[in-house]
C-alpha atoms as a PDB file:
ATOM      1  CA  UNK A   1      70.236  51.136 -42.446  1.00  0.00           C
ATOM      2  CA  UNK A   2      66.892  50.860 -43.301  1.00  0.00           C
ATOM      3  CA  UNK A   3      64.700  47.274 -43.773  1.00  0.00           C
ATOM      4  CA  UNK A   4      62.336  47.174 -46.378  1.00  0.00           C
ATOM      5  CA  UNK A   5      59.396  44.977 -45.555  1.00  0.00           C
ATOM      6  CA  UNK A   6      58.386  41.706 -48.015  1.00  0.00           C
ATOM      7  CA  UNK A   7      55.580  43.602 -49.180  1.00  0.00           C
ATOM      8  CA  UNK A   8      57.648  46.015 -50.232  1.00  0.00           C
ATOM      9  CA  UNK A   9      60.150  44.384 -51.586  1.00  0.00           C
ATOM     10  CA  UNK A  10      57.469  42.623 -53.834  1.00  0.00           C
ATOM     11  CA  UNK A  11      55.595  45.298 -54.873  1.00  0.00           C
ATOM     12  CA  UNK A  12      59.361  46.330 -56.251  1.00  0.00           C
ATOM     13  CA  UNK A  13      60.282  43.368 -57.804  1.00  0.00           C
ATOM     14  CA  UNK A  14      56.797  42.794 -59.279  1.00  0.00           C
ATOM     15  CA  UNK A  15      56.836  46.838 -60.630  1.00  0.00           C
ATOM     16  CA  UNK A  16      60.612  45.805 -63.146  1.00  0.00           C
ATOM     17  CA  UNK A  17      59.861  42.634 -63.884  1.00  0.00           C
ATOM     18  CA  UNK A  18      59.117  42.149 -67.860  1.00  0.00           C
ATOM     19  CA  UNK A  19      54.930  41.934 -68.031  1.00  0.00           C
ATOM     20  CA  UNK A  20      54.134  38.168 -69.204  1.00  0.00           C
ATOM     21  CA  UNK A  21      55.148  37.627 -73.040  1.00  0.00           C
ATOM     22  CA  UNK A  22      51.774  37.112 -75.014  1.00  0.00           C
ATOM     23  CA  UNK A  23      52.083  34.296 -77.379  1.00  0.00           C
ATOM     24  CA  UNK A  24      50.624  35.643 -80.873  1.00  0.00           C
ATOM     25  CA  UNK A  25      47.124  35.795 -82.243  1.00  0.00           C
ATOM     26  CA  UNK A  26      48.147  32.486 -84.270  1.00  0.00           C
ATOM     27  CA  UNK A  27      49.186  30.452 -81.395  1.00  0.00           C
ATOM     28  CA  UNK A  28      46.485  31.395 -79.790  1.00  0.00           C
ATOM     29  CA  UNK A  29      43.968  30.993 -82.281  1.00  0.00           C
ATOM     30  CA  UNK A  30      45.024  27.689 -83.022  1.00  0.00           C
ATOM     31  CA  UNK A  31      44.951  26.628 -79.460  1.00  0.00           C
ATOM     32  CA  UNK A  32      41.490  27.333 -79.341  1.00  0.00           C
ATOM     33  CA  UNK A  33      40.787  25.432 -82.286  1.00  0.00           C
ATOM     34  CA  UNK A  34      42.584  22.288 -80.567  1.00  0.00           C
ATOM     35  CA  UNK A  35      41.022  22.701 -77.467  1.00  0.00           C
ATOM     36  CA  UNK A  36      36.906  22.903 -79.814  1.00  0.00           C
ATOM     37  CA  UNK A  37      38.519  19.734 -81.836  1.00  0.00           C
ATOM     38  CA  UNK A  38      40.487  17.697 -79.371  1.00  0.00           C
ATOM     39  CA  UNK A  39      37.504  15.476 -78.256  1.00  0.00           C
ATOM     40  CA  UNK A  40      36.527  14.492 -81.894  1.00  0.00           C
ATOM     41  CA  UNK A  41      40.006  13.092 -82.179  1.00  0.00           C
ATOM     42  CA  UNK A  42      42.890  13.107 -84.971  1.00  0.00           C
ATOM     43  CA  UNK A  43      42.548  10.811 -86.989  1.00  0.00           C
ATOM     44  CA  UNK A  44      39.686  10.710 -90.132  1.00  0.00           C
ATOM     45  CA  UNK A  45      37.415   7.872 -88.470  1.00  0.00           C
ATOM     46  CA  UNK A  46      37.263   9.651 -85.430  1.00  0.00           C
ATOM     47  CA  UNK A  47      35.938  12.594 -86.680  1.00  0.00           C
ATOM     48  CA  UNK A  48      33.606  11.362 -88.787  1.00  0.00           C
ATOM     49  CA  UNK A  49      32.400   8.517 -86.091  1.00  0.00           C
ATOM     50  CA  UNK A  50      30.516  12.038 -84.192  1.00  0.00           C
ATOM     51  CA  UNK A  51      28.258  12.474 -87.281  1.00  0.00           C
ATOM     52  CA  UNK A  52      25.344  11.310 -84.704  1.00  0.00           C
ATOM     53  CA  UNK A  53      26.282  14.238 -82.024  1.00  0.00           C
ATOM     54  CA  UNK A  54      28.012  17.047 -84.447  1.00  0.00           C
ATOM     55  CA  UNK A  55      26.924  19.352 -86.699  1.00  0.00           C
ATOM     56  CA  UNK A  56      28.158  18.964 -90.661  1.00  0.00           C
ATOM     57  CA  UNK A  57      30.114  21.941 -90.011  1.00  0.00           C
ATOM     58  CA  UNK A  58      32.283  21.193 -86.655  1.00  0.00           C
ATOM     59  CA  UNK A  59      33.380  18.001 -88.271  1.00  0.00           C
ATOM     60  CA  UNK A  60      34.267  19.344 -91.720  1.00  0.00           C
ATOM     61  CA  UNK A  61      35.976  22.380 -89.309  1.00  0.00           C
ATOM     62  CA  UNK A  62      37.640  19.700 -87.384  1.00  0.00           C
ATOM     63  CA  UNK A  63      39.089  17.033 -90.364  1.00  0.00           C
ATOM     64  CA  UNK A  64      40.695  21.031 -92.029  1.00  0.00           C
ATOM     65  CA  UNK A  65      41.855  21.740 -88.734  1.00  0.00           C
ATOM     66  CA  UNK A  66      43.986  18.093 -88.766  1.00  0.00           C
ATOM     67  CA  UNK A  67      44.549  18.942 -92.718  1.00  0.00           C
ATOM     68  CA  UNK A  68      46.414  22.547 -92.283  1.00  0.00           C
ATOM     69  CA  UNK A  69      48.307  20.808 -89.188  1.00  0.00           C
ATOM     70  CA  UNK A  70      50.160  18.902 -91.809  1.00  0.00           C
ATOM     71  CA  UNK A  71      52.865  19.831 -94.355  1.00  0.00           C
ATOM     72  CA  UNK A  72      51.939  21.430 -97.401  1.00  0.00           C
ATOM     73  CA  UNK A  73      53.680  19.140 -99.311  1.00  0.00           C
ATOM     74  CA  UNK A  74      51.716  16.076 -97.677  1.00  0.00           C
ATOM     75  CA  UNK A  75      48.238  17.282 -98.047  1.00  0.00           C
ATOM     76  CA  UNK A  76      46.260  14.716-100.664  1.00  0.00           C
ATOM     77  CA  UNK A  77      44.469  17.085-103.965  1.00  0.00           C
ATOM     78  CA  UNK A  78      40.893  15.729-101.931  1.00  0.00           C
ATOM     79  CA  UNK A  79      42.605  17.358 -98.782  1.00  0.00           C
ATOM     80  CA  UNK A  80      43.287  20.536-100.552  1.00  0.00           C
ATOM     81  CA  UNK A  81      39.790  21.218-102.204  1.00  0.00           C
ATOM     82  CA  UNK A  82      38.138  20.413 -98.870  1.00  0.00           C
ATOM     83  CA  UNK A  83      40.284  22.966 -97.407  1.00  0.00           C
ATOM     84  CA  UNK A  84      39.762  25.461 -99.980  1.00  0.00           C
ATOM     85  CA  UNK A  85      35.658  25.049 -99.760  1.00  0.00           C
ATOM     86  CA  UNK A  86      35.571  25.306 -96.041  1.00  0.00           C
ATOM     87  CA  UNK A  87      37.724  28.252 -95.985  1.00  0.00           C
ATOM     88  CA  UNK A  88      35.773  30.079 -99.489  1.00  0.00           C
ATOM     89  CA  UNK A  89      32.540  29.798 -96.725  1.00  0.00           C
ATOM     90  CA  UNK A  90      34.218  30.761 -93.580  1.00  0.00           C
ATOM     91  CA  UNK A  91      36.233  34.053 -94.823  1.00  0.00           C
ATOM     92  CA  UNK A  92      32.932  35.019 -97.154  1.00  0.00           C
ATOM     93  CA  UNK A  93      30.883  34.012 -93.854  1.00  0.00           C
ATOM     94  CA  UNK A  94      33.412  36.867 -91.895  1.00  0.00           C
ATOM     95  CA  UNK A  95      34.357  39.635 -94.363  1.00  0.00           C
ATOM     96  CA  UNK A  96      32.808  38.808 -97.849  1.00  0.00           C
ATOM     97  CA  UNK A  97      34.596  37.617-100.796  1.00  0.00           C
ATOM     98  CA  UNK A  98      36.211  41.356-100.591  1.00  0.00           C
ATOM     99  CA  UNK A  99      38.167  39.577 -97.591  1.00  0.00           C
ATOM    100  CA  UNK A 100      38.693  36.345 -99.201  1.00  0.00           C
ATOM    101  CA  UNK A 101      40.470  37.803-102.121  1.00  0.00           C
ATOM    102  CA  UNK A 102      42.144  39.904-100.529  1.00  0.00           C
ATOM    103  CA  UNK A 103      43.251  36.989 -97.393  1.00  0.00           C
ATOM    104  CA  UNK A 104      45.474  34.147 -98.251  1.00  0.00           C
ATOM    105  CA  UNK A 105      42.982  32.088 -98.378  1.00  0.00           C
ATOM    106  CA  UNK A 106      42.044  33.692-101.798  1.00  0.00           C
ATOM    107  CA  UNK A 107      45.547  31.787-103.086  1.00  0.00           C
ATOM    108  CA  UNK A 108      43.225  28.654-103.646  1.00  0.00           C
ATOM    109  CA  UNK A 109      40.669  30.377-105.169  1.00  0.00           C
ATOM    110  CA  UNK A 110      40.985  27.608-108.362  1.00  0.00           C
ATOM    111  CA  UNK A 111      40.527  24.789-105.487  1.00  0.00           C
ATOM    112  CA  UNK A 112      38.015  26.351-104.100  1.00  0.00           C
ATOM    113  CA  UNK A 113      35.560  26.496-107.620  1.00  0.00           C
ATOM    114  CA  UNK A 114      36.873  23.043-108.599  1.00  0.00           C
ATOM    115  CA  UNK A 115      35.453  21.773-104.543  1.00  0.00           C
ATOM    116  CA  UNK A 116      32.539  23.225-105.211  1.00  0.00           C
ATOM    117  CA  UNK A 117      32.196  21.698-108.345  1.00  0.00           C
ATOM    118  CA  UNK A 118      32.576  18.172-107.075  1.00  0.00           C
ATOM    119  CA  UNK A 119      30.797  18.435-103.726  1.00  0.00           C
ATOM    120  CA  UNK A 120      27.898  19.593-105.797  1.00  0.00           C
ATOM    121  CA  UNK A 121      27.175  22.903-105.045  1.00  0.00           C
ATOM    122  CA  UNK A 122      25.337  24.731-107.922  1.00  0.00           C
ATOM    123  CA  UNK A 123      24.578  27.245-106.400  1.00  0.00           C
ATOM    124  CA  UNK A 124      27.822  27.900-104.472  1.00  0.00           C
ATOM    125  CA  UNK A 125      29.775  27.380-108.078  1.00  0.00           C
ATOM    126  CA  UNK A 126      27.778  30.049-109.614  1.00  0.00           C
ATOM    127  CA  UNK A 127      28.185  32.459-106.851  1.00  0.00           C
ATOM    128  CA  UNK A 128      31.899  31.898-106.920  1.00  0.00           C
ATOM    129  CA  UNK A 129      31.684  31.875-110.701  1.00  0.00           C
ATOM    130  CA  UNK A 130      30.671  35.383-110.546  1.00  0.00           C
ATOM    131  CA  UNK A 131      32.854  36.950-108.065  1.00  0.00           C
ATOM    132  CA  UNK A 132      36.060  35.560-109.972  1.00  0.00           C
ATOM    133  CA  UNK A 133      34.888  36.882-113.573  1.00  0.00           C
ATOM    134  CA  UNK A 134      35.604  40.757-111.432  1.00  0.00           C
ATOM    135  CA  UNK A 135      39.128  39.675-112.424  1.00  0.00           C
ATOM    136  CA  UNK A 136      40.601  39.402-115.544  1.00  0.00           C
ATOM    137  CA  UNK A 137      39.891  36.224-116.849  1.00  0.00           C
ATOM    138  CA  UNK A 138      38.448  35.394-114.115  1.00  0.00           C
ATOM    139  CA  UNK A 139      41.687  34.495-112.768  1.00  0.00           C
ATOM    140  CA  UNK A 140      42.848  36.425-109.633  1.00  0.00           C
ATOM    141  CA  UNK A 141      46.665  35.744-109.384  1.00  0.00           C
ATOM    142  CA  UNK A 142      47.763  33.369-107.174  1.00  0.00           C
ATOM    143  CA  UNK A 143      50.575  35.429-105.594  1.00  0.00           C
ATOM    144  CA  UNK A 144      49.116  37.507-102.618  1.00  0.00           C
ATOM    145  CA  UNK A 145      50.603  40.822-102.913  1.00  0.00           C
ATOM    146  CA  UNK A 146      49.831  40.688-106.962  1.00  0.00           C
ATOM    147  CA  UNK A 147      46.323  39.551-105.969  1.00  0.00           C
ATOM    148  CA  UNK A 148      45.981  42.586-103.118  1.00  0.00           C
ATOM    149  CA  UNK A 149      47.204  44.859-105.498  1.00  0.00           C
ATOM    150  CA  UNK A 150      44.441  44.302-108.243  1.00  0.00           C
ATOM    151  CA  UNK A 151      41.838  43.692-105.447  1.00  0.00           C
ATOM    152  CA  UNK A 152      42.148  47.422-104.752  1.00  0.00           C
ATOM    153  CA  UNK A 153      42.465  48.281-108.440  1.00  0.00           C
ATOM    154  CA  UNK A 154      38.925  46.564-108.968  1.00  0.00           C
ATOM    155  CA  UNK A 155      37.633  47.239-105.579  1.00  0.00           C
ATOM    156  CA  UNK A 156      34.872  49.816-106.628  1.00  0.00           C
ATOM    157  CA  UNK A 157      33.911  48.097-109.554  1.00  0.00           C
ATOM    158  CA  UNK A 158      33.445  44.671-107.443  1.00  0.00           C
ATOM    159  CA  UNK A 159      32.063  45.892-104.132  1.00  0.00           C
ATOM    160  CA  UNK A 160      28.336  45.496-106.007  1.00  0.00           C
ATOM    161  CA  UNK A 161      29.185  41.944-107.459  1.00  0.00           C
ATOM    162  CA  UNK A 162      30.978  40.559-104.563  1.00  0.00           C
ATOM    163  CA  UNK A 163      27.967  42.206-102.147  1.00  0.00           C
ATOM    164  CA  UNK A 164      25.181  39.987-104.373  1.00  0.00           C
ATOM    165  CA  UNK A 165      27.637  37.295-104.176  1.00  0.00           C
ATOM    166  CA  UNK A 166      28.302  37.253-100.216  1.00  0.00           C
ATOM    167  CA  UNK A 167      24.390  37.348 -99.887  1.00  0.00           C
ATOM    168  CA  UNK A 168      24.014  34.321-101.770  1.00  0.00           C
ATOM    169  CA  UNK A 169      26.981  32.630-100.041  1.00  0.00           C
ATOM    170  CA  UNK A 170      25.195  33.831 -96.400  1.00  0.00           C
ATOM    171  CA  UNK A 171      22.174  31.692 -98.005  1.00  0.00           C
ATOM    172  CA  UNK A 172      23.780  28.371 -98.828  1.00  0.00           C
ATOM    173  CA  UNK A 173      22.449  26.183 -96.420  1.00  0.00           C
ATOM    174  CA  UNK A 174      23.800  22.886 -98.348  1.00  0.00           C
ATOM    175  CA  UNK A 175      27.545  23.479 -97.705  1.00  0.00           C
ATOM    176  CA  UNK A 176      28.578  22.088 -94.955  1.00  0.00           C
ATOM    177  CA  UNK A 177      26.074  18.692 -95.495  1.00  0.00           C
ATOM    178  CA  UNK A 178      27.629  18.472 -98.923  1.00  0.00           C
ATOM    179  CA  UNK A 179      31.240  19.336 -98.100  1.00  0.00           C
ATOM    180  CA  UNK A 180      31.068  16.667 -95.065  1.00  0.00           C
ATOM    181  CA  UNK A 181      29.091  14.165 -97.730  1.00  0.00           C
ATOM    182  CA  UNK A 182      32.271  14.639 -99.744  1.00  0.00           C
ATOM    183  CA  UNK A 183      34.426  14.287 -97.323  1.00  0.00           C
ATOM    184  CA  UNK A 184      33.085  10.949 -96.348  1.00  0.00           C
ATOM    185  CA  UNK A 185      32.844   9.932-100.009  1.00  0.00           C
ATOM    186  CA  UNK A 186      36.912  10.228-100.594  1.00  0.00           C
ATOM    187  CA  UNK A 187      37.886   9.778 -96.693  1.00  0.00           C
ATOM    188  CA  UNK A 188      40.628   7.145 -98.390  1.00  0.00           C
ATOM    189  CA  UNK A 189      42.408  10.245 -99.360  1.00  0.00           C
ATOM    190  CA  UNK A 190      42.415  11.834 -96.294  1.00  0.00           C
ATOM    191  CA  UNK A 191      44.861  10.656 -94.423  1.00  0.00           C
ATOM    192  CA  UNK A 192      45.080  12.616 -90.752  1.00  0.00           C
END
């Protein structure tokens, strides 16, 4: 009979063991958003107590991080239109409003217009104005799969619209001062 040596017996046991289990792109997406947000606290105050040391953006990034930790069903109407403007700018920021309609983040497209409305931003209303009005009514439909469906149906109508309107999105410098300046405005109805 033959010994094996512990080297080899490792390399063998190493070679059929399972690789590692990745967690998914979610998990780990949103343990990299804890880790950016962890030292500006949880709660409302905190956050906004880092206006000295943070950007506008990191702290309206951090109080929709705490906001889409929490149920649905808990999140205040103030909660919801902040989370709809921040995520209007980030998706147009990635992809375009192509992306945004097409994302779920394109189901609070309403919330979206009526947070730009009330944090003030002309500019940003108009822009968002126009790349609804590619949809009938100017409504897209809420539903995802209805709204994905027409985005393609519209799709090479829009692309020149939506372009003009990402360009002037890419150029709003005022968001994030005015979406924080809301923020701090109603910060009795948002409760982290």
């Amino acid at each position: 009979m033959r010994l094996l040596s512990f080297a080899t017996l490792l390399l063998i046991a190493t070679a059929s063991a399972a690789p590692p289990k990745e967690d998914p792109p979610e998990l780990r997406f949103a343990a990299m958003r804890e880790a950016e947000y962890a030292p500006l606290g949880k709660t409302t105050s905190e956050i906004l107590g880092h206006e000295q040391t943070h950007d506008a953006i990191t702290l309206v990034g951090a109080l929709v991080f705490r906001i889409n930790a929490k149920a649905p069903e808990r999140r205040s109407l103030t909660e919801r239109k902040l989370a709809a403007v921040y995520a209007v700018q980030a998706e147009v920021n990635n992809g375009g409003f192509d992306q945004y309609f097409f994302n779920d983040s394109g189901d609070d497209s309403t919330l979206a217009l009526q947070g730009l409305k009330e944090i003030g931003s002309a500019q940003g209303v108009k822009l968002m104005q126009r790349a609804l009005n590619v949809f009938p009514g100017g409504k897209p439909p809420v539903d995802r799969v209805k709204r994905q469906a027409l985005v393609e149906r519209v799709r090479p109508r829009a692309q020149a619209i939506w372009g003009a309107c990402d360009h002037g999105f890419y150029t709003l410098d005022d968001i994030g001062a005015l979406t924080l300046a809301y923020a701090k405005r109603n910060r009795a109805q948002i409760n982290l």
